[in-house]
N, C-alpha and C. Protein backbone atom coordinates (compact mmCIF):
# COMPACT_ATOMS: atom_id res chain seq x y z
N UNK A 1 0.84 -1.18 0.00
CA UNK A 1 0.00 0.00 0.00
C UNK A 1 0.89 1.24 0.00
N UNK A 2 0.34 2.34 -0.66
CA UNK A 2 1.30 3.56 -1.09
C UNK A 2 1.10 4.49 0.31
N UNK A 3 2.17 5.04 0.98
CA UNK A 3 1.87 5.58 1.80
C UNK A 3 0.57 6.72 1.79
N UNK A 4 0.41 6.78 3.04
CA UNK A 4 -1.59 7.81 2.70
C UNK A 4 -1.07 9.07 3.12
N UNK A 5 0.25 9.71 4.19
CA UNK A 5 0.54 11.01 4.15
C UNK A 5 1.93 11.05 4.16
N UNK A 6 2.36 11.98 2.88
CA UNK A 6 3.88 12.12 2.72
C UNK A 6 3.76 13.90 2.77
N UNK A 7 4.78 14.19 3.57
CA UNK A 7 4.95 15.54 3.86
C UNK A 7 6.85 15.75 3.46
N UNK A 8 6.99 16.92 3.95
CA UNK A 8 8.47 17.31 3.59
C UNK A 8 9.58 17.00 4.97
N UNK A 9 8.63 16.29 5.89
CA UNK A 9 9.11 15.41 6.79
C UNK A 9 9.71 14.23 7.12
N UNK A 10 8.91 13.39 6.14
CA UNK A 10 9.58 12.14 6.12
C UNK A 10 10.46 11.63 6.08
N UNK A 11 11.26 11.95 5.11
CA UNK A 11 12.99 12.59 5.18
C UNK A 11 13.79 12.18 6.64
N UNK A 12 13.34 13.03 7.06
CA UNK A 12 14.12 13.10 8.67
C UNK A 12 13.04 12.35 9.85
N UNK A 13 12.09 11.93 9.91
CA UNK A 13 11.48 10.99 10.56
C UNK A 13 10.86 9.82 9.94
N UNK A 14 11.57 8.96 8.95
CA UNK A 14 11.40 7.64 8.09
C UNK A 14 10.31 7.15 9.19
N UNK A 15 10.91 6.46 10.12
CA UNK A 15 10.61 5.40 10.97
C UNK A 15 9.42 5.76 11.83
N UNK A 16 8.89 6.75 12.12
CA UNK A 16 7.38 7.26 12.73
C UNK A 16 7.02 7.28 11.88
N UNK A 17 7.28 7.92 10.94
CA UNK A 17 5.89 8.28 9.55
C UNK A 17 6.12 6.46 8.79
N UNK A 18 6.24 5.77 9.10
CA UNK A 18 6.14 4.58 8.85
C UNK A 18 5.21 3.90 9.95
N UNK A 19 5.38 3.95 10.74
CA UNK A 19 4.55 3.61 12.15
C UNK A 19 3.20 4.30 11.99
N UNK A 20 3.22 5.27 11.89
CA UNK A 20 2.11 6.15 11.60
C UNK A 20 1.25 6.22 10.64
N UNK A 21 1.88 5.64 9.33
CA UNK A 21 1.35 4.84 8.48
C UNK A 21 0.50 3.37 8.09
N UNK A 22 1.33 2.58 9.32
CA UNK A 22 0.93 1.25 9.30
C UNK A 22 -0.44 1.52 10.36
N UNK A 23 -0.58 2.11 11.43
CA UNK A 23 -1.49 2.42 11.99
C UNK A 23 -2.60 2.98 11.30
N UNK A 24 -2.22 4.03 10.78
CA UNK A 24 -3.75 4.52 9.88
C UNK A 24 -4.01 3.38 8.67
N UNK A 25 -3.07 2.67 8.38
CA UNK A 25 -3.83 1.31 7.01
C UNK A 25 -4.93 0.90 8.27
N UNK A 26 -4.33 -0.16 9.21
CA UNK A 26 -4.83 -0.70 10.03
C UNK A 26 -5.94 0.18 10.43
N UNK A 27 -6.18 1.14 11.15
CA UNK A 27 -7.15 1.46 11.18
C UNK A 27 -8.73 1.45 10.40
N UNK A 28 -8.03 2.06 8.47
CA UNK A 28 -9.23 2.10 7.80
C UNK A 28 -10.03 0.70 7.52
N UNK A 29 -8.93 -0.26 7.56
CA UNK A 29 -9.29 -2.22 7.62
C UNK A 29 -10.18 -2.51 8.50
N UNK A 30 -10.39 -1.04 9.66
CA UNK A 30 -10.41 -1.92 10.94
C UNK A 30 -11.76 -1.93 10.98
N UNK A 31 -12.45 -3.21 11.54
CA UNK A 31 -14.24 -3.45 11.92
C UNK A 31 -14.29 -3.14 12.91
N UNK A 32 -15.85 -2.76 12.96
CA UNK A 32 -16.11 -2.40 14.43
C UNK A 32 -16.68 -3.95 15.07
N UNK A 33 -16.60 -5.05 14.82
CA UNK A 33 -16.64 -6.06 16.04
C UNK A 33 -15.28 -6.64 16.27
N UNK A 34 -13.85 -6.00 15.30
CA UNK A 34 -12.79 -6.77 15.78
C UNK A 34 -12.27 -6.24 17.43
N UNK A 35 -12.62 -6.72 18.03
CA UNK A 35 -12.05 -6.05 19.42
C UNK A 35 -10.79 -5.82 19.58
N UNK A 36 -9.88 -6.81 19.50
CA UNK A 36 -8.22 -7.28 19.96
C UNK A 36 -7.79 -6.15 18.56
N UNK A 37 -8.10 -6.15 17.29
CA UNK A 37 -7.18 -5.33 16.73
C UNK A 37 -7.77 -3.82 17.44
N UNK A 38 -9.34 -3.30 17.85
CA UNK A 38 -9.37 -2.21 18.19
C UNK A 38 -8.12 -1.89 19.50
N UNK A 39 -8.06 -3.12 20.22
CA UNK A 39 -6.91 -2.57 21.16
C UNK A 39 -5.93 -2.37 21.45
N UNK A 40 -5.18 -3.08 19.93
CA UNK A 40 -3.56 -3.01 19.66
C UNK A 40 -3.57 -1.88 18.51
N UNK A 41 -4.63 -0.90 18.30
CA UNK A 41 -4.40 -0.01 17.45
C UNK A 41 -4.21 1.45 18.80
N UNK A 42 -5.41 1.12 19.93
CA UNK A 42 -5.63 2.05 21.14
C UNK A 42 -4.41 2.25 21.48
N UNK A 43 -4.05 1.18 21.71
CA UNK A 43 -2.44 1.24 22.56
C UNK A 43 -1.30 2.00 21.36
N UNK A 44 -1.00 1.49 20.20
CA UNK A 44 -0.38 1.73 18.96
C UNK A 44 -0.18 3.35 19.08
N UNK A 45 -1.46 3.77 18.87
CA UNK A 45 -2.06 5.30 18.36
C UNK A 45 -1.81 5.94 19.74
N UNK A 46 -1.80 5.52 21.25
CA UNK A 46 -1.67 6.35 22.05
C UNK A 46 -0.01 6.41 21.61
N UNK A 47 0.84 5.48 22.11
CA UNK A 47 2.36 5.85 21.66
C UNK A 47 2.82 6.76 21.01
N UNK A 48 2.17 6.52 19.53
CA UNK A 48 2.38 7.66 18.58
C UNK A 48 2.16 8.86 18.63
N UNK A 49 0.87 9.29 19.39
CA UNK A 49 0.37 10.36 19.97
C UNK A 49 1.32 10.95 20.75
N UNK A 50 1.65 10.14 21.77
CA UNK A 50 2.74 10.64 22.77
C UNK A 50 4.28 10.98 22.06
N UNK A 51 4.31 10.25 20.94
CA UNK A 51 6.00 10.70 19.92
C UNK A 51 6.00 11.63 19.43
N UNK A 52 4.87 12.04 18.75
CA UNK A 52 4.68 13.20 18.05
C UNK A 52 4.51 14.56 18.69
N UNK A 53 3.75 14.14 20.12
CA UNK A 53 3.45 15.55 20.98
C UNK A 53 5.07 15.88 21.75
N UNK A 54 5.99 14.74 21.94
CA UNK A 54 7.68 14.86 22.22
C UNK A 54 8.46 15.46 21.43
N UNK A 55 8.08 15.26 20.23
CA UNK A 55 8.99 15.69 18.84
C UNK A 55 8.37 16.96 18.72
N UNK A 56 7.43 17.27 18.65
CA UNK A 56 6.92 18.88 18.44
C UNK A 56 7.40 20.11 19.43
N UNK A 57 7.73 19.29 21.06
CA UNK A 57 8.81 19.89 22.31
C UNK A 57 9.41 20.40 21.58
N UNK A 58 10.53 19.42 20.58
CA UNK A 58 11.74 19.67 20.39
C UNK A 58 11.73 20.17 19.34
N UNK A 59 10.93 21.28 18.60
CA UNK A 59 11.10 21.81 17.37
C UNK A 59 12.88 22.25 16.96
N UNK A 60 12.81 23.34 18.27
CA UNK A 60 14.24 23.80 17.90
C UNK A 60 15.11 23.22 17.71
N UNK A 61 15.34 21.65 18.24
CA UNK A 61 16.51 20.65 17.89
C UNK A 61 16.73 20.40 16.97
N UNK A 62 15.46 19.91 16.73
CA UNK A 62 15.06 18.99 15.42
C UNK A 62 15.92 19.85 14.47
N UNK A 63 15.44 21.43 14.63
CA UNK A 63 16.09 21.73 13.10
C UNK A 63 17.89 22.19 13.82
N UNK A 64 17.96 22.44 14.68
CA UNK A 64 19.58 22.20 14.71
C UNK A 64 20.44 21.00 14.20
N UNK A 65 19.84 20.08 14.50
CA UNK A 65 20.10 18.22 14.83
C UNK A 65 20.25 18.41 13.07
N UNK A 66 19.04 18.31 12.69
CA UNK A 66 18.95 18.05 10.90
C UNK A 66 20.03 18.07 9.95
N UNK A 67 20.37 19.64 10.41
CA UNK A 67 20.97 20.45 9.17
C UNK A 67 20.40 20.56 7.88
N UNK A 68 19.54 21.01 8.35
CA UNK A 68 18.59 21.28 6.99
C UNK A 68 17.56 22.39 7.44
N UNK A 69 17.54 22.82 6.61
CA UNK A 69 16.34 24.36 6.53
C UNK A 69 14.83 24.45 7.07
N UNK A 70 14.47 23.67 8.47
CA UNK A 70 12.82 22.97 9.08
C UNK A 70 12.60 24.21 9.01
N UNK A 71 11.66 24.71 9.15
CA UNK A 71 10.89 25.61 9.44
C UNK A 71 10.42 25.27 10.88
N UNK A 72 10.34 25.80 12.02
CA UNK A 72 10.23 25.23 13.38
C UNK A 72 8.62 25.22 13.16
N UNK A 73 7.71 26.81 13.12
CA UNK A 73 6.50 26.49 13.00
C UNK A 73 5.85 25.57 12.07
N UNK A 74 6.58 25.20 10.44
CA UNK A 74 5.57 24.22 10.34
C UNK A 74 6.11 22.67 10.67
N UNK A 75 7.03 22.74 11.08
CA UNK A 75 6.90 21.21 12.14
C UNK A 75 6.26 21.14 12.93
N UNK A 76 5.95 21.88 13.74
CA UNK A 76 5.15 22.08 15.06
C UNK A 76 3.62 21.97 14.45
N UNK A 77 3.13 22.22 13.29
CA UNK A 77 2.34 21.87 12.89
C UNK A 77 1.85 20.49 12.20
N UNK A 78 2.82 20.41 11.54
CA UNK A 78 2.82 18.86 11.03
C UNK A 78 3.11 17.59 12.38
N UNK A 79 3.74 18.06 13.56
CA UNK A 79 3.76 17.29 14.69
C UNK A 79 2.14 17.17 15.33
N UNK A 80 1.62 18.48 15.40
CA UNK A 80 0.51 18.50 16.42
C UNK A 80 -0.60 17.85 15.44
N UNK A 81 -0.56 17.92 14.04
CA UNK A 81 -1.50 17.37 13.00
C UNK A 81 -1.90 15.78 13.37
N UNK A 82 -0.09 15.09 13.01
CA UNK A 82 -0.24 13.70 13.54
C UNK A 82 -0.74 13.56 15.05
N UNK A 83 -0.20 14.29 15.74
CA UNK A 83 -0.97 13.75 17.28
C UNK A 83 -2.12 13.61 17.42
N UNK A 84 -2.59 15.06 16.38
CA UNK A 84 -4.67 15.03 16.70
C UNK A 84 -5.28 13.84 16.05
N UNK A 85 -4.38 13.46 14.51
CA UNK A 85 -5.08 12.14 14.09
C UNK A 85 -4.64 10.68 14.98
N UNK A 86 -3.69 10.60 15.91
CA UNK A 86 -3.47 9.66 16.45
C UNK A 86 -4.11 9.30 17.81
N UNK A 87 -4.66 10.62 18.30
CA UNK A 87 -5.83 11.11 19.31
C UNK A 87 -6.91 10.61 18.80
N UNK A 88 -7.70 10.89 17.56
CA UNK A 88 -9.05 10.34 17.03
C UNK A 88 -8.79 9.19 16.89
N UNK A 89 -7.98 8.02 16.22
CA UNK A 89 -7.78 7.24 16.18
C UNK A 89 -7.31 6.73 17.42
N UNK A 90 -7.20 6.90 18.42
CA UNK A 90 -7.16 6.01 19.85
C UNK A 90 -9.11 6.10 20.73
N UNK A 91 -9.15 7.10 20.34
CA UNK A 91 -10.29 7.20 20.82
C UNK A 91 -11.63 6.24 20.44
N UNK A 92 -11.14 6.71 18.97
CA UNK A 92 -12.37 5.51 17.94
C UNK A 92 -12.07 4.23 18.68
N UNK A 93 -11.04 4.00 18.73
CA UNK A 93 -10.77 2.25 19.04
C UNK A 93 -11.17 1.80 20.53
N UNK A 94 -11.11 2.85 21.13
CA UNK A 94 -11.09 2.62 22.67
C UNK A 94 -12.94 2.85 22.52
N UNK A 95 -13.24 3.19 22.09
CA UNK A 95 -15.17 3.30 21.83
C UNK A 95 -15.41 1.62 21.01
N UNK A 96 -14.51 1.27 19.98
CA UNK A 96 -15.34 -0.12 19.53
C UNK A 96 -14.75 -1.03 20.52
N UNK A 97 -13.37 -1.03 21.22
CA UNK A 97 -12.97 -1.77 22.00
C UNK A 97 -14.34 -2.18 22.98
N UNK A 98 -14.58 -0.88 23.65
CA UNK A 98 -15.64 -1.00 24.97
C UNK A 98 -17.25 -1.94 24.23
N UNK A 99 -17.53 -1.47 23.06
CA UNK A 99 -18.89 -1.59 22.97
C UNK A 99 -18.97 -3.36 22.40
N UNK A 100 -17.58 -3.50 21.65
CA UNK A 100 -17.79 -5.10 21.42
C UNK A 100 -17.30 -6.08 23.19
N UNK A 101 -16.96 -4.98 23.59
CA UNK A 101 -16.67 -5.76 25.27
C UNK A 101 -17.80 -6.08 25.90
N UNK A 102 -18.89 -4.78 26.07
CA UNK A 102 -20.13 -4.89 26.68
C UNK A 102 -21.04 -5.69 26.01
N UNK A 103 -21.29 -5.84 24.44
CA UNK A 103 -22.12 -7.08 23.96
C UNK A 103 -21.62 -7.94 24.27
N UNK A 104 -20.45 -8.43 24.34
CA UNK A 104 -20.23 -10.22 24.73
C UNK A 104 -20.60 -10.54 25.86
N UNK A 105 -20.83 -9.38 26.68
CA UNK A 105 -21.05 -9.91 28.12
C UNK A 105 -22.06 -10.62 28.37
């Protein structure tokens, strides 16, 4: 599958925007009665959430570290972007997680 968001980031964070990728496939696959994948995506998507809201801290590094021309504000945007979609996507899952929990009961 072709990646679903390529920014002028990727570059310098391969390995999240890969993670972050495999999570949102998984996600759009995802049913609402699979429980176990809703909760290894919950858990997945909180992580990521939490990498991205760390990496956006560190704008100013990032572009020291690089050596390359970041723009601090729009990293900080493209950081807080992924967090909010990795936020909706923990949330969604943690809602089908609960509701296929409470029918089996």
């Amino acid at each position: 599958m072709a990646e679903i968001l390529k920014s002028d980031f990727n570059d310098l964070f391969q390995e999240d925007c890969k993670i972050f990728n495999n999570i949102a496939s998984r996600y759009i696959k995802l049913e609402c009665t699979d429980r176990d994948e809703a909760y290894e995506l919950m858990k997945k998507s909180w992580a990521m959430a939490q990498r991205f809201s760390e990496l956006s801290s560190c704008g100013r590094k990032v572009k020291d570290l690089s050596g390359k021309s970041v723009p601090v504000t729009e990293f900080k945007t493209w950081c807080h972007e992924r967090y909010s979609q990795m936020c909706k996507v923990h949330e969604s899952c943690r809602v089908i997680w609960r509701s296929v929990n409470e029918a089996t009961k």
